[in-house]
C-alpha atoms as a PDB file:
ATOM      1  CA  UNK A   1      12.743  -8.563   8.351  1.00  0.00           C
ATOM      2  CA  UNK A   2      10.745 -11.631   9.329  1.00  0.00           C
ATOM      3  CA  UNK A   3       6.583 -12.162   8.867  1.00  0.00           C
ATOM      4  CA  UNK A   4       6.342 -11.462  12.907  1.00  0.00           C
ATOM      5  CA  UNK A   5       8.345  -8.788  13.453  1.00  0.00           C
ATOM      6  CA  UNK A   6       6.941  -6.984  10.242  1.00  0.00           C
ATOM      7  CA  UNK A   7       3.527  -7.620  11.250  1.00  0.00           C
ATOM      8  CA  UNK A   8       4.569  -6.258  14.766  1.00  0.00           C
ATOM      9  CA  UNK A   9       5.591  -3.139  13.017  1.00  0.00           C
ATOM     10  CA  UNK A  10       2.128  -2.314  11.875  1.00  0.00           C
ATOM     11  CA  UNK A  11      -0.162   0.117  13.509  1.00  0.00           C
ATOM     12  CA  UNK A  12      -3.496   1.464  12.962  1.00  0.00           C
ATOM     13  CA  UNK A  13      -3.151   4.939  12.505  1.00  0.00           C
ATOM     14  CA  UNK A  14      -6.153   7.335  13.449  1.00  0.00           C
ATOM     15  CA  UNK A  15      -4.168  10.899  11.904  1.00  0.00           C
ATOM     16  CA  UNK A  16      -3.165  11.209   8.379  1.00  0.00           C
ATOM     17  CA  UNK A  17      -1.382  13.749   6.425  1.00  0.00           C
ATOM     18  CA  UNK A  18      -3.003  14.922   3.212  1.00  0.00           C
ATOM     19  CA  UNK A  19       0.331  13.354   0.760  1.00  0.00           C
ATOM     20  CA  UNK A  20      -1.304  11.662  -2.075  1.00  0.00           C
ATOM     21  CA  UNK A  21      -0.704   8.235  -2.618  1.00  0.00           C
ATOM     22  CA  UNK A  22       1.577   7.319  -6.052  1.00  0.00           C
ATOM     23  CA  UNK A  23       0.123   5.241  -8.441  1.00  0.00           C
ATOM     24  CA  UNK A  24       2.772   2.355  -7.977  1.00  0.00           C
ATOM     25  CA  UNK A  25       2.087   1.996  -4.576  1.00  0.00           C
ATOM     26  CA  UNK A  26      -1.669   1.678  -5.480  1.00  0.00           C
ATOM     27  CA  UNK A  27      -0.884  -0.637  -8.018  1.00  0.00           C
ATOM     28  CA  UNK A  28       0.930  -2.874  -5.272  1.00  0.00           C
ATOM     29  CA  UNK A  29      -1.470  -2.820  -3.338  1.00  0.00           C
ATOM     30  CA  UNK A  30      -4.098  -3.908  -5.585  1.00  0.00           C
ATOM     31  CA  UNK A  31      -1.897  -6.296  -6.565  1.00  0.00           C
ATOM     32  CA  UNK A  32      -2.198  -7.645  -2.682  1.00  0.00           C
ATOM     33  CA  UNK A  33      -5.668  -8.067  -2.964  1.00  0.00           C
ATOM     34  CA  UNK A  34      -5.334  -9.991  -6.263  1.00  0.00           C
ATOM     35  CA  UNK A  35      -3.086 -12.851  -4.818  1.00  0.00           C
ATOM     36  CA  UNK A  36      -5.354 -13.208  -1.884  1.00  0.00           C
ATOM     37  CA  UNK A  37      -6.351 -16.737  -1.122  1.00  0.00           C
ATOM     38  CA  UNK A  38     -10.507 -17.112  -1.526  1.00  0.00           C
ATOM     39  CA  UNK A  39     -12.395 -19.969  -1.628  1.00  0.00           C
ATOM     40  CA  UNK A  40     -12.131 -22.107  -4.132  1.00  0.00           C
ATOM     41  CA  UNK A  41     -10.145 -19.563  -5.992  1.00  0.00           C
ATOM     42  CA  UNK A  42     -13.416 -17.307  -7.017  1.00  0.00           C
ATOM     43  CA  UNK A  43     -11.981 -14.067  -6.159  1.00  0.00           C
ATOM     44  CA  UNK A  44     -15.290 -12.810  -5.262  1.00  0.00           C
ATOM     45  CA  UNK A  45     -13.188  -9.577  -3.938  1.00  0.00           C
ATOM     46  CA  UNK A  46     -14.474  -6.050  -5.703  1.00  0.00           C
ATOM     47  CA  UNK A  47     -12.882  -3.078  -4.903  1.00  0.00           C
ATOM     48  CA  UNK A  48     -13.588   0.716  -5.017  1.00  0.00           C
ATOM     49  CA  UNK A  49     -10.907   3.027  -4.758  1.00  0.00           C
ATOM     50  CA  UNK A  50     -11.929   7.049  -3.300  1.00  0.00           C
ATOM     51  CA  UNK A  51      -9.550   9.407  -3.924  1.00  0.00           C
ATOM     52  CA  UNK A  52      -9.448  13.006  -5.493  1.00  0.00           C
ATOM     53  CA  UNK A  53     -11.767  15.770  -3.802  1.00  0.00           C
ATOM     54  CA  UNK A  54     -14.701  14.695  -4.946  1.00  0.00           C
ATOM     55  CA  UNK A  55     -14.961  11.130  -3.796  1.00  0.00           C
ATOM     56  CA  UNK A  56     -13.374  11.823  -0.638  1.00  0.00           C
ATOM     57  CA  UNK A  57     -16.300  14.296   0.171  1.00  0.00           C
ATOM     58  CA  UNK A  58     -18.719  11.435  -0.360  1.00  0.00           C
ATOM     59  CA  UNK A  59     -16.965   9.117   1.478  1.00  0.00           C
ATOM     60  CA  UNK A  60     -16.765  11.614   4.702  1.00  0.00           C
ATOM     61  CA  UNK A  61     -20.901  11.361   4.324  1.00  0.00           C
ATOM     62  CA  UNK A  62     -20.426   7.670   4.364  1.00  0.00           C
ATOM     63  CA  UNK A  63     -17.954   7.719   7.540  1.00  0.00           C
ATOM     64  CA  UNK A  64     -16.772   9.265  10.422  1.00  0.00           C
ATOM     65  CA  UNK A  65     -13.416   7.529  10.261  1.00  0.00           C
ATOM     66  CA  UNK A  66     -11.251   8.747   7.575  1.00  0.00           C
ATOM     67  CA  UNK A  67      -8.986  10.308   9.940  1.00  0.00           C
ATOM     68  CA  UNK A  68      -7.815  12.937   7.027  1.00  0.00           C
ATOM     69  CA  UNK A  69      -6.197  10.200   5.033  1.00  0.00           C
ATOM     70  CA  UNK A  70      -6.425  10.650   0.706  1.00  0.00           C
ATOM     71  CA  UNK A  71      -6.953   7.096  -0.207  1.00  0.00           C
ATOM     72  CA  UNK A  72      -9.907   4.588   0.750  1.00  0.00           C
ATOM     73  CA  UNK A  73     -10.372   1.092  -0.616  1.00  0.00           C
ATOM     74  CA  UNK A  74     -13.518  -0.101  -0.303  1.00  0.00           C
ATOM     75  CA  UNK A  75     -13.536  -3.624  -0.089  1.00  0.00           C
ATOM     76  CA  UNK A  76     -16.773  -5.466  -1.054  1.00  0.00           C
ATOM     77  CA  UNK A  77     -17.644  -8.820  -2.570  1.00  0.00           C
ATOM     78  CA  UNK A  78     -20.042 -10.235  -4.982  1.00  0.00           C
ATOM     79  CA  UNK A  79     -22.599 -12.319  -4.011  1.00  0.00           C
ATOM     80  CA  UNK A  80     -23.315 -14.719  -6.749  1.00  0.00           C
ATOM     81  CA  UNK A  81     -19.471 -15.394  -6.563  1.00  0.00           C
ATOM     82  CA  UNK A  82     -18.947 -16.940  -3.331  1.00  0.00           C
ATOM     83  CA  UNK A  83     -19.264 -20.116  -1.950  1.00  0.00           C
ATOM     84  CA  UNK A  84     -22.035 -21.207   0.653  1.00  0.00           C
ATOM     85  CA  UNK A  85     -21.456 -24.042   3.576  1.00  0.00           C
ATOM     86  CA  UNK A  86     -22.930 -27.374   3.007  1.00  0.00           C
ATOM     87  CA  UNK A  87     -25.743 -26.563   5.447  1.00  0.00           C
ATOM     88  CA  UNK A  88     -26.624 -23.634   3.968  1.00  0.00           C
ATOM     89  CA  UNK A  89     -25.223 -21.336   6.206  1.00  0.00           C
ATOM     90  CA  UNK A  90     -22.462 -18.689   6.233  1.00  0.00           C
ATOM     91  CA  UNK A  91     -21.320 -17.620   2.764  1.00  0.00           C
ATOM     92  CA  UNK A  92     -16.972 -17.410   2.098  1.00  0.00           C
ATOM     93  CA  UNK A  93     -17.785 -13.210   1.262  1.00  0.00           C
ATOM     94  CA  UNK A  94     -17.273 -12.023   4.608  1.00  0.00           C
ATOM     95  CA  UNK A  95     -13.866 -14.095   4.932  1.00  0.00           C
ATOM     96  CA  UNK A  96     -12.533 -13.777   1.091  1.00  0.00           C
ATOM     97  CA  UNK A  97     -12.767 -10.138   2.069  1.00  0.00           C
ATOM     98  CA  UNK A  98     -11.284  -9.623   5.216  1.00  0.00           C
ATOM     99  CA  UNK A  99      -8.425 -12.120   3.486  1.00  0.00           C
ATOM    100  CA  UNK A 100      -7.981  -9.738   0.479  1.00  0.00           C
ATOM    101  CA  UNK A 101      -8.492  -6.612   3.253  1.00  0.00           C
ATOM    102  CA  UNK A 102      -5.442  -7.900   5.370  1.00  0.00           C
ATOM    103  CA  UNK A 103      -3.295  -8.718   2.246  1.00  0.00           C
ATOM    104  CA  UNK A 104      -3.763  -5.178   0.883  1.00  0.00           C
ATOM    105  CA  UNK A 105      -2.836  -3.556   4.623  1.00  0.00           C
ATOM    106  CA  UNK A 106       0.215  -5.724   4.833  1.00  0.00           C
ATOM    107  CA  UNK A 107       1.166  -4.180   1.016  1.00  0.00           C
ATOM    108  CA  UNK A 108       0.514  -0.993   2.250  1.00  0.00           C
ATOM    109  CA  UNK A 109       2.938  -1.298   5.227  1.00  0.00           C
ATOM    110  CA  UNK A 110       5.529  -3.119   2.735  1.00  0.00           C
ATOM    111  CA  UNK A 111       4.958   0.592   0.768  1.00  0.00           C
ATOM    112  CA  UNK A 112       5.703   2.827   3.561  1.00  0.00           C
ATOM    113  CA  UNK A 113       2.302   3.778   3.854  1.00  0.00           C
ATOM    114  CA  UNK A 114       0.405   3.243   6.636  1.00  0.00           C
ATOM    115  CA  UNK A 115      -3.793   2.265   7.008  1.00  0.00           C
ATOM    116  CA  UNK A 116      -6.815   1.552   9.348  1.00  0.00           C
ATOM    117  CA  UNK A 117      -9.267  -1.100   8.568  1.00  0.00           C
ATOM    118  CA  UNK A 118     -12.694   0.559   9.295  1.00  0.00           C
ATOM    119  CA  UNK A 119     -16.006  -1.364   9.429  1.00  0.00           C
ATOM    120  CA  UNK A 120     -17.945   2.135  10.756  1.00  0.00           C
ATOM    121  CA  UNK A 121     -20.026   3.369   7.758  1.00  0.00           C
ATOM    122  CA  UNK A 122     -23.549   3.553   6.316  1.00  0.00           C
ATOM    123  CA  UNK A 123     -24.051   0.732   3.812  1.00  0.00           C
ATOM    124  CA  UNK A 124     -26.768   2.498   2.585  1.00  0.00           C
ATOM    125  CA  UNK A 125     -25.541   6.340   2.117  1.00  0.00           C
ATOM    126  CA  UNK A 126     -21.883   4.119   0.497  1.00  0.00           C
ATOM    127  CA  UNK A 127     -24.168   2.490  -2.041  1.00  0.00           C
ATOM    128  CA  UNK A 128     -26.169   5.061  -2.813  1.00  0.00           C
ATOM    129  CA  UNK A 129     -23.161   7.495  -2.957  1.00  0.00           C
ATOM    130  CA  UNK A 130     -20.758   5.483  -5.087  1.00  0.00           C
ATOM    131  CA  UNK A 131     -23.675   3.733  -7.506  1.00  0.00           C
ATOM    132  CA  UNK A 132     -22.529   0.085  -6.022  1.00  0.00           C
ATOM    133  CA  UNK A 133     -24.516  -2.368  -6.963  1.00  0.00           C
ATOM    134  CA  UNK A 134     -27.324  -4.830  -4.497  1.00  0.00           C
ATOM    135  CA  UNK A 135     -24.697  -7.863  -5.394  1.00  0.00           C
ATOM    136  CA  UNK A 136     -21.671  -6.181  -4.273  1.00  0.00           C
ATOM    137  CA  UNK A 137     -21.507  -6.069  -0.499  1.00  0.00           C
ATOM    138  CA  UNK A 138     -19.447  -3.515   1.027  1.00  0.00           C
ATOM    139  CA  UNK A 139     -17.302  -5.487   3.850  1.00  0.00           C
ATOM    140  CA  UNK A 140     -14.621  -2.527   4.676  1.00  0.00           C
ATOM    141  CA  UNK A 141     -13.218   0.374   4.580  1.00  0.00           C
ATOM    142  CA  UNK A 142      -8.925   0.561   4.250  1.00  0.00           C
ATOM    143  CA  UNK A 143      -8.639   4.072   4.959  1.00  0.00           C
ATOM    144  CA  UNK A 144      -4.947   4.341   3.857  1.00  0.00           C
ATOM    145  CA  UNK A 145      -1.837   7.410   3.444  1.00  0.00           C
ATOM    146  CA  UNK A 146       0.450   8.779   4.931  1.00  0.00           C
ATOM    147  CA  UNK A 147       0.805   8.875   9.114  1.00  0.00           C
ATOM    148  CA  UNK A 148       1.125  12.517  10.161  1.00  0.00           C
ATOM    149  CA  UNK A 149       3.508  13.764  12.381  1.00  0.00           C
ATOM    150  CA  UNK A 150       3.531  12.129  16.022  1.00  0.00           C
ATOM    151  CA  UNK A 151       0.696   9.284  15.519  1.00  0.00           C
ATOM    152  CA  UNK A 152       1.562   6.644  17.285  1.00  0.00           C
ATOM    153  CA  UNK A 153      -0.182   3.390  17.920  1.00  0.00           C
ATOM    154  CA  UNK A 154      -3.210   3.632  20.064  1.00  0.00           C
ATOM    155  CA  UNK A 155      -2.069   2.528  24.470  1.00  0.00           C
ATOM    156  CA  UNK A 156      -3.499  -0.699  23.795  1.00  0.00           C
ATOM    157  CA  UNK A 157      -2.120  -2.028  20.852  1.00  0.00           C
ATOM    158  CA  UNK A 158       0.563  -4.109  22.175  1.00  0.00           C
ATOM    159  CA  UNK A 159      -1.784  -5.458  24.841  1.00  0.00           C
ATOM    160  CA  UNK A 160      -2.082  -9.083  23.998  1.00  0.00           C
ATOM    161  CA  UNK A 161      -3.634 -11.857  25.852  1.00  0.00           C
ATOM    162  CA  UNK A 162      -1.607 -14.894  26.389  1.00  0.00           C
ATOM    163  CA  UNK A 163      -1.629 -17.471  23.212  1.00  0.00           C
ATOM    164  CA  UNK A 164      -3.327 -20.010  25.833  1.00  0.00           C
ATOM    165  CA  UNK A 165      -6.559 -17.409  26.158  1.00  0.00           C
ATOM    166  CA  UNK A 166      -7.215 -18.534  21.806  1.00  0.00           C
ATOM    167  CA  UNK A 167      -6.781 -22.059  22.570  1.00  0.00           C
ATOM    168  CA  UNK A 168      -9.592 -24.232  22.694  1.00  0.00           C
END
């Protein structure tokens, strides 16, 4: 299958089932993250992964949106490892992130599994519950599994403006 027809293939999905995720296919999927492109190379990228009862019930006080699924990747950076703009201004963490974010949702898909990218969560409670660190800044959430029976991409997810509409 080709880049745009896999990528076309790929839904967020808001219903999980409660299968736990194999090993391998977390391995892959780290792997994803690890041959992400960041800037200058730095892999600033730092990932927690919440799985098993007990981490999933601290997540859910972190989130609304885990949508039943048995596997988050939190996707953070470090601070002291990215690099800054000439003028001082935005830092490459935000970016490296989402880059490493979108690799490991593209290795999920290649795995048969199936994710949502979530951004809705407290910062604070997430640090506080999972011990991460001030330097490590929590960028998303891959809430990832298994799609249940009958999800189905949300109405609007084939609704694309027209390529002109990005041009500018």
């Amino acid at each position: 299958m080709n880049f745009l027809d896999f990528a076309k293939e790929r839904f967020s999905v808001r219903s999980f089932s409660d299968t736990p995720v194999a090993q391998e296919k977390i391995d892959a999927i780290l792997e994803g993250a690890q041959i992400a492109p960041t800037a200058g190379n730095h892999q600033p990228q730092r990932i927690k992964i919440v799985q098993g009862e007990a981490a999933i019930a601290k997540f859910d006080k972190c989130s609304p949106c885990r949508y039943g699924a048995p596997l988050v990747f939190i996707v953070c950076y470090e601070s002291e490892t990215v690099i800054n703009r000439m003028d001082g201004g935005a830092s490459s963490g935000q970016v490296d992130a989402a880059i490493v974010t979108t690799h490991m949702m593209l290795e999920a898909h290649e795995q048969g599994l199936n994710t949502v990218w979530v951004m809705m969560f407290d910062t604070n409670k997430l640090r506080e519950e999972f011990e991460i660190p001030e330097n490590i800044i929590p960028v998303a959430a891959l809430i990832t599994g298994y799609k249940s029976a009958g999800a189905e991409p949300h109405a609007f997810h084939t609704d694309k403006k027209p390529i002109e509409a990005y041009l500018i």
